[in-house]
Each structure stands twice: as structure tokens, then as C-alpha cells.
Protein backbone atom coordinates (compact mmCIF):
# COMPACT_ATOMS: atom_id res chain seq x y z
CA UNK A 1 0.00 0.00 0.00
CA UNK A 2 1.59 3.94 -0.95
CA UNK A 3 1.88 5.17 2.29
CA UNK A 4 -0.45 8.52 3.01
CA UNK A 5 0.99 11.72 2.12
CA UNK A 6 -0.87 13.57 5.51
CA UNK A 7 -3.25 16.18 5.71
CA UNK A 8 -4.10 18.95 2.21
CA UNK A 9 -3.29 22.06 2.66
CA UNK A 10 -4.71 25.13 0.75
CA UNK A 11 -8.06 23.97 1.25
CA UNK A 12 -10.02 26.70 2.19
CA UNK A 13 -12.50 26.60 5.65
CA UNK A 14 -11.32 23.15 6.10
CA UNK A 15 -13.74 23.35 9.18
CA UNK A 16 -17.11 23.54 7.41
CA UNK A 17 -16.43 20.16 5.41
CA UNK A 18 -17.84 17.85 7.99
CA UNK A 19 -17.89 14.57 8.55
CA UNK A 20 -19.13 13.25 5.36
CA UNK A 21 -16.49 13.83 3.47
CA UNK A 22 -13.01 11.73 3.17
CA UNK A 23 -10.15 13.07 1.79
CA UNK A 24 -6.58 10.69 1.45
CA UNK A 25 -3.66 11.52 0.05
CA UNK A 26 -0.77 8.81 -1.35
CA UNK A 27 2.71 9.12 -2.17
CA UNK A 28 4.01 7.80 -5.81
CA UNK A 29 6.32 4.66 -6.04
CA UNK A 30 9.81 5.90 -5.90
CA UNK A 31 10.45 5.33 -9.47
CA UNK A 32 7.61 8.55 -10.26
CA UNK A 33 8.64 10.78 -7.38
CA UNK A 34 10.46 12.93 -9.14
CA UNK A 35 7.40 13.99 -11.32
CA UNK A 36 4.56 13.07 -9.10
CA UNK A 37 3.54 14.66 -5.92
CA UNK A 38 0.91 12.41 -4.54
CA UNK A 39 -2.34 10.97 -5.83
CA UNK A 40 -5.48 12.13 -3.99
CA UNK A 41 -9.10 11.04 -3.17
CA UNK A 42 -12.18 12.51 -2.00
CA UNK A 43 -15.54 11.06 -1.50
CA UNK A 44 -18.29 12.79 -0.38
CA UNK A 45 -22.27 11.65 0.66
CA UNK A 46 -24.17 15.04 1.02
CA UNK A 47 -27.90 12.76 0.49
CA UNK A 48 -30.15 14.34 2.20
CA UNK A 49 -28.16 17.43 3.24
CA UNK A 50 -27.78 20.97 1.49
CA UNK A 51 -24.84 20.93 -1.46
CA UNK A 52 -21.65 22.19 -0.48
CA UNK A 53 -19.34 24.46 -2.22
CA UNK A 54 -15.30 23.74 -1.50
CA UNK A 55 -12.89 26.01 -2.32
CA UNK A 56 -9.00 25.90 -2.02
CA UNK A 57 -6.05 28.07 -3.15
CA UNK A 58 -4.39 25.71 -5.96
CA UNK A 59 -0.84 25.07 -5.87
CA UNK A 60 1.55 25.38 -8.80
CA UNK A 61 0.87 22.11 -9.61
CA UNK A 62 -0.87 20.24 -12.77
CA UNK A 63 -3.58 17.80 -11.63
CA UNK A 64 -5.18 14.74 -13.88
CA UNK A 65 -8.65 14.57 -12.30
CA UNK A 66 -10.70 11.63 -13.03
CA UNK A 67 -14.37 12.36 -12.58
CA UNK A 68 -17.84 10.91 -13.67
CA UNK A 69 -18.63 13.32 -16.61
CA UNK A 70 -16.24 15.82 -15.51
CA UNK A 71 -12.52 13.79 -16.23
CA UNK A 72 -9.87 16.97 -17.19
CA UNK A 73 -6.14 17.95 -16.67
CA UNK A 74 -5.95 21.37 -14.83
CA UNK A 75 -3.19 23.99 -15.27
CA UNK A 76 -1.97 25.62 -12.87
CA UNK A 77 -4.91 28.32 -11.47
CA UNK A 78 -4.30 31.27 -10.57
CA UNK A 79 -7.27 32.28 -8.84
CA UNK A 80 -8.85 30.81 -5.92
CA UNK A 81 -10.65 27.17 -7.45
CA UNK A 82 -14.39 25.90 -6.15
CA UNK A 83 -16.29 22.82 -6.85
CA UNK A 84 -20.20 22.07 -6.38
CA UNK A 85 -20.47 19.18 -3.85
CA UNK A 86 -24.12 17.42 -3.55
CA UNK A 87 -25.50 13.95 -3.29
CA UNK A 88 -22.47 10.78 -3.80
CA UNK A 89 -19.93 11.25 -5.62
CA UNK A 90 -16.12 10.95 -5.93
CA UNK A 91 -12.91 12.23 -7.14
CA UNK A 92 -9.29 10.84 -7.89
CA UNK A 93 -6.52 13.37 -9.14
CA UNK A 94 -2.81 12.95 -9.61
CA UNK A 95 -1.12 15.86 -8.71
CA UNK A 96 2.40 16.64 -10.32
CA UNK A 97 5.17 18.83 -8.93
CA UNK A 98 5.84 21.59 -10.42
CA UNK A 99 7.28 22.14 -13.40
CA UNK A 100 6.71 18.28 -13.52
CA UNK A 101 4.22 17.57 -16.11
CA UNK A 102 6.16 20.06 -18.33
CA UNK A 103 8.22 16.68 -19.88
CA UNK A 104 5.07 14.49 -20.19
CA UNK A 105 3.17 17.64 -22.25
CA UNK A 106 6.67 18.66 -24.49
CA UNK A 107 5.58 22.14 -24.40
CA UNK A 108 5.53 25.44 -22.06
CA UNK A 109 3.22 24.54 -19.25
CA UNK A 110 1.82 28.34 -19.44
CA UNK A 111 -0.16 27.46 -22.39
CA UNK A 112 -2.25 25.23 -19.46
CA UNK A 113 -2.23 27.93 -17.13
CA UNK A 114 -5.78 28.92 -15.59
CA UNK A 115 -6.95 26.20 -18.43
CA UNK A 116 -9.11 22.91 -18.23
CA UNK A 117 -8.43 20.22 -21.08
CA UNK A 118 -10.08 16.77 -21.45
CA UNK A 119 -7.41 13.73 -21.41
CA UNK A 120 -7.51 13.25 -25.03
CA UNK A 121 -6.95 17.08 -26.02
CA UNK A 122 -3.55 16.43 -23.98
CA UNK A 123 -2.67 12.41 -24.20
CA UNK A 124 -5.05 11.66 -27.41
CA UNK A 125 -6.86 8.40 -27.45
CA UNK A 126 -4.69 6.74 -25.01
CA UNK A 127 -6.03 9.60 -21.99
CA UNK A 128 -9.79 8.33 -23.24
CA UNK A 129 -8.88 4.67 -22.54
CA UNK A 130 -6.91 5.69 -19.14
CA UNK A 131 -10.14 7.69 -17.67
CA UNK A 132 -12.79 4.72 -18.53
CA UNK A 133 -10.72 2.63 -17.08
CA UNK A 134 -9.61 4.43 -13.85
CA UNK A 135 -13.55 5.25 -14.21
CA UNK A 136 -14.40 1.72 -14.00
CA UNK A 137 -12.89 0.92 -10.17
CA UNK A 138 -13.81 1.87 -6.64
CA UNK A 139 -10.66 0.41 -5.52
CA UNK A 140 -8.26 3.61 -4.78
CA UNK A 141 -5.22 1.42 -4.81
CA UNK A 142 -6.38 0.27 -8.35
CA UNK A 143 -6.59 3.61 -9.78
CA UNK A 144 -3.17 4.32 -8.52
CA UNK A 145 -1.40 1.65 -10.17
CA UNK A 146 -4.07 1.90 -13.25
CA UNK A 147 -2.48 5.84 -13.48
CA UNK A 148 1.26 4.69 -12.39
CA UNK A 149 1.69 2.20 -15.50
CA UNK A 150 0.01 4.88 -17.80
CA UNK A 151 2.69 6.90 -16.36
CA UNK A 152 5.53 4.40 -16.44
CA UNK A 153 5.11 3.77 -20.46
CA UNK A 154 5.90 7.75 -21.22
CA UNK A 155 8.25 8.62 -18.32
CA UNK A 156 10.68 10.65 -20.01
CA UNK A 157 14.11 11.35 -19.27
CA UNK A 158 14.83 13.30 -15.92
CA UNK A 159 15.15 16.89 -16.29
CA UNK A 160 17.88 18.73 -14.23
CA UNK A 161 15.55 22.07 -14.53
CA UNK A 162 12.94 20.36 -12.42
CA UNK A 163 15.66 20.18 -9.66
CA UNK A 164 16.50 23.34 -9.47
CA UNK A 165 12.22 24.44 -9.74
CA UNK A 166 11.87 21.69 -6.61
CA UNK A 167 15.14 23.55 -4.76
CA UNK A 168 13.23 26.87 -5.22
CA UNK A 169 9.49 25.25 -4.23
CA UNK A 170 11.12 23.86 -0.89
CA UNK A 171 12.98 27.13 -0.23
CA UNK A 172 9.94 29.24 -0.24
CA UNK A 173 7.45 26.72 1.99
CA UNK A 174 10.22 26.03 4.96
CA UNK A 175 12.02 29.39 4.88
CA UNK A 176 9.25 32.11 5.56
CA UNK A 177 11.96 35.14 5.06
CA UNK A 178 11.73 34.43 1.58
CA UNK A 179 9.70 37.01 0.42
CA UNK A 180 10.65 38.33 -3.04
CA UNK A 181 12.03 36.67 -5.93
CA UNK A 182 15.32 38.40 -5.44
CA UNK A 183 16.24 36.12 -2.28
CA UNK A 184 15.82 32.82 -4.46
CA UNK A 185 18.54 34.25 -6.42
CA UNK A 186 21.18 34.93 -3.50
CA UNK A 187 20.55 31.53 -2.12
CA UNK A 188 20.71 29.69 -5.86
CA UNK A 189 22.75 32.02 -7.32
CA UNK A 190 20.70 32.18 -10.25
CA UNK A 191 19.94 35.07 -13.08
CA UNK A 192 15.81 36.28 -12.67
CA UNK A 193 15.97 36.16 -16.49
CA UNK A 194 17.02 32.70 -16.05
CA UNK A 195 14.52 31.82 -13.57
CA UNK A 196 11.72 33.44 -14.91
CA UNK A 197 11.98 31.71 -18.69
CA UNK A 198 12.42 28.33 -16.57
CA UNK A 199 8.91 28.79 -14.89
CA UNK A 200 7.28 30.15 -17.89
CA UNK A 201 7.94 26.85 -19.64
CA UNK A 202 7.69 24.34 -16.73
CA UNK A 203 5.81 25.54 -14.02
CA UNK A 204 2.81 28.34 -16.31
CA UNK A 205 3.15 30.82 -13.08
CA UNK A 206 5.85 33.39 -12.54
CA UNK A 207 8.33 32.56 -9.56
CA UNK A 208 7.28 35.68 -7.63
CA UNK A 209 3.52 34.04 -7.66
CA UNK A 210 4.72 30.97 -6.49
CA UNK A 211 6.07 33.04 -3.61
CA UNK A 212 2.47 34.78 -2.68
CA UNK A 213 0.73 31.69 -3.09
CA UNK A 214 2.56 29.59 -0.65
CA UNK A 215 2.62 32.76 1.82
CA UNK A 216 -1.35 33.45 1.11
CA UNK A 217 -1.76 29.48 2.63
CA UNK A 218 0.48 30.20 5.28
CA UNK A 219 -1.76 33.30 6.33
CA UNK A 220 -5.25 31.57 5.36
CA UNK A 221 -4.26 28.24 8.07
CA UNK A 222 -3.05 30.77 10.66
CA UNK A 223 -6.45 32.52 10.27
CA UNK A 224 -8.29 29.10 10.00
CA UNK A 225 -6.40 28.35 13.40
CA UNK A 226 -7.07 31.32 15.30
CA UNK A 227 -3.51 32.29 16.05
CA UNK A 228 -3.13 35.49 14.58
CA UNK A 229 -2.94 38.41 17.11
CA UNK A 230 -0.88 40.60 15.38
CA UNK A 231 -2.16 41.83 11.88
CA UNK A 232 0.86 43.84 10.72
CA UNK A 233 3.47 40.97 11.54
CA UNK A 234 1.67 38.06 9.50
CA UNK A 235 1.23 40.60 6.20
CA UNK A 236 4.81 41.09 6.84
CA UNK A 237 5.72 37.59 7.06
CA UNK A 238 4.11 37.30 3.60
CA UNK A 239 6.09 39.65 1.81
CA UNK A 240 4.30 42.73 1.91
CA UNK A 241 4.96 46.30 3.47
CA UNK A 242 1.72 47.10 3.99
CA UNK A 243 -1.25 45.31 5.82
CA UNK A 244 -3.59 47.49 3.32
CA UNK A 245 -2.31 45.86 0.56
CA UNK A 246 -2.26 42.04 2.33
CA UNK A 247 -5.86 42.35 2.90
CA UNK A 248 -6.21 43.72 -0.59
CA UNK A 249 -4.24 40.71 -2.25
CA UNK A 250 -6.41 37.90 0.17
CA UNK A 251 -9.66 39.21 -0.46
CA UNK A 252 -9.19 39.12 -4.58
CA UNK A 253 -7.96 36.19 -4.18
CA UNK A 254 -10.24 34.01 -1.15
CA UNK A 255 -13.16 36.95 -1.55
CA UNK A 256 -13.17 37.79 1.33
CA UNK A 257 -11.55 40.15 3.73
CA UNK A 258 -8.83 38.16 6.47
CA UNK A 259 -10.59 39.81 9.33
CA UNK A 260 -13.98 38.36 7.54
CA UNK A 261 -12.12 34.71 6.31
CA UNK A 262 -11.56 34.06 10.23
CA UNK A 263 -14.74 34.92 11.73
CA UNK A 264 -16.49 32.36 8.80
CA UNK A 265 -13.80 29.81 9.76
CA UNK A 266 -14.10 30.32 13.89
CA UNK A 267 -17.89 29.91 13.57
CA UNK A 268 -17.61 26.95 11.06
CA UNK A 269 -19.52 27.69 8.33
């Protein structure tokens, strides 16, 4: 069995979901680590009970998502993403890291950015025969190794770029003083030109967004946790000089206002 790959993180209000839904995560065999992240699950049985709308602040990541009448590969999205929960239903998604699916697609990832393609716009009638059969099982562990050997026929060669994208992705999540592009550089000693042609062609986002993004989950599971007493020092921590323009940035992003975000959160709703 993959072993679990722990709790999600940019999901939005995680509080509200309840108990009826169940959400697992699984790490890749070690032979698809380098391009895979984790596969996920979530099932869901809302019968009897009002819809539910989940929203979460994507990663820069590309996801296969394998869905009754609603299979597609997602870019990278920019903005904050939502999906209509009612009734029964489930989901199963590989997600890649970033820059990661870049080799498997042989062209810039940007051109999937903030986009939604079916499997056989991308993979051609092989995706089609992958989703009815990954489709066809209830059996997580099945769909994992169903999407591993689909994966395992058109690994391509390792890519040294996607090191050096994964070096910069783990700087940014364990080392909160990293708050502009130009302290990737220092530490990598890398040209922004440089940097910013790699993640227009592997990763569809600009490195500086990949910065806010990972900061803007930081702030939205402090909120979510209640642990934020001093409003100037966590927009700070995310990179910005202001706290006027923190709460702008959040609330075009999650909609709402941080003050607002945590009193939705703290009352569970």
C-alpha cells in the first residue's frame, strides 16, 4: 500500500467540510517521485443534506482529475478554485510537482495555465482509454497503479531544470523570510531572467507568484487556526509592506476580507 501523504493544505474553511467527506492523500512509487507529488481522493455523501461548495487556493501544480462526466487535466490556477459538492460522488486526481508535467506535455506549461483540457486534447486516445478505465474501479489502490503504468510507459528522461524548480518550491514553503524573488537568487545564485523563462515553460506561473501563493496558505491556516494576534506581523511575514495591501491581495484572491475569512472559519460555516 503507498503510504499517506498527511493532511491537504490550501483547502479553504477546512472546518465547514464535515464529517461526510473523506479526503486521502498517497505518495508515488519511488520510481515517479520525481514527477509526481501524490495521488489524492475525496468522497463525499451530502444525500439528504444541502450541497456544499469547497474552495481551495491551488498550488503550482498540474492535476489529472478523473471524474464521472467531468474527467480533465488542470493547469496551474491562478485564482482561488471551487467545486459544487451534492449527493455521492467521488474524485481521484494525480497531482504533479511543479514544473513536472512540463516533460510528459513537451511544451511550455503556461499554455495550461488557468486552463481545463479533457485527457484526449492532452494524451489523445490513449487519456480516453486511461479515464474509462480508472472510471471503471472503486478500488483507490487500483486507480493508482491503473495511473502509475500509464505513467511508467511515457516517463521521459529526468530533467535537471525540475531540480532546481523543486530547490526553489522547498525554499519558499520552509524558509518564511523568503519574500521576493530576489532572495531565491542569493541563495541559488541564479539570473531572474534565467529563472523566470524556466517557470514560464515548466511551471505556467511566474516565480514571484509561487512566492504569494505559498505565503497566502500560510496566512489563510493561521487565520483558519485562530492564532493570529498581530495583523501587521503576518502581512509582513508574507512579503508585503503594507497590511492594506495584504488584505487587498487575500480578499481578490479568497473573496473575502482576512478579518472576515476568520470569523467564517471560527464559527464553522
Amino acid at each position: 500500500m503507498k503510504p499517506d501523504a498527511g493532511k491537504p493544505r490550501g483547502i479553504l474553511n477546512p472546518k465547514a467540510s464535515g464529517k461526510d467527506f473523506r479526503y486521502s492523500r498517497r505518495f508515488p512509487s519511488p520510481d515517479l517521485d520525481f514527477f509526481v507529488e501524490h495521488y489524492w481522493s475525496v468522497y463525499w455523501d451530502l444525500r439528504g443534506q444541502e450541497p456544499f461548495l469547497q474552495e481551495t487556493l491551488p498550488h503550482p501544480s498540474v492535476h489529472l482529475i478523473f471524474e464521472e462526466g467531468r474527467s480533465r487535466i488542470v493547469g496551474v490556477m491562478q485564482g482561488k478554485f471551487s467545486a459544487f459538492l451534492e449527493g455521492k460522488g467521488q474524485v481521484f486526481g494525480v497531482k504533479f510537482k511543479p514544473g513536472a508535467f512540463y516533460p510528459y506535455l513537451k511544451s511550455p506549461v503556461s499554455g495550461l495555465t488557468d486552463g481545463v483540457f479533457s485527457f484526449m486534447e492532452i494524451f489523445g486516445e490513449d487519456g480516453k482509454s486511461l479515464e474509462e478505465k480508472v472510471l471503471s474501479l472503486d478500488d483507490e489502490l487500483k486507480k493508482i497503479e491503473l495511473a502509475e503504468n500509464f505513467l511508467h510507459e511515457r516517463t521521459p528522461e529526468r530533467d535537471e531544470n525540475l531540480v532546481v524548480i523543486g530547490q526553489v518550491a522547498d525554499l519558499i514553503i520552509v524558509d518564511r523570510e523568503i519574500t521576493k524573488v530576489d532572495d531565491i537568487l542569493l541563495r541559488l545564485n541564479l539570473s531572474k531572467r534565467t529563472l523566470q523563462r524556466m517557470f514560464k515553460q515548466y511551471v505556467g506561473v511566474s516565480p514571484k507568484w509561487m512566492i504569494k501563493r505559498y505565503r497566502l496558505h500560510e496566512a489563510a491556516e493561521q487565520l483558519a487556526a485562530g492564532s493570529v494576534t498581530d495583523w501587521p506581523k503576518m502581512a509582513q511575514d508574507c512579503g508585503y509592506f503594507d497590511q492594506a495591501h495584504f488584505i487587498k491581495d487575500f480578499k481578490s484572491i479568497v473573496g473575502k476580507s482576512p478579518a472576515e475569512y476568520a470569523k467564517i472559519v471560527a464559527a464553522g460555516s
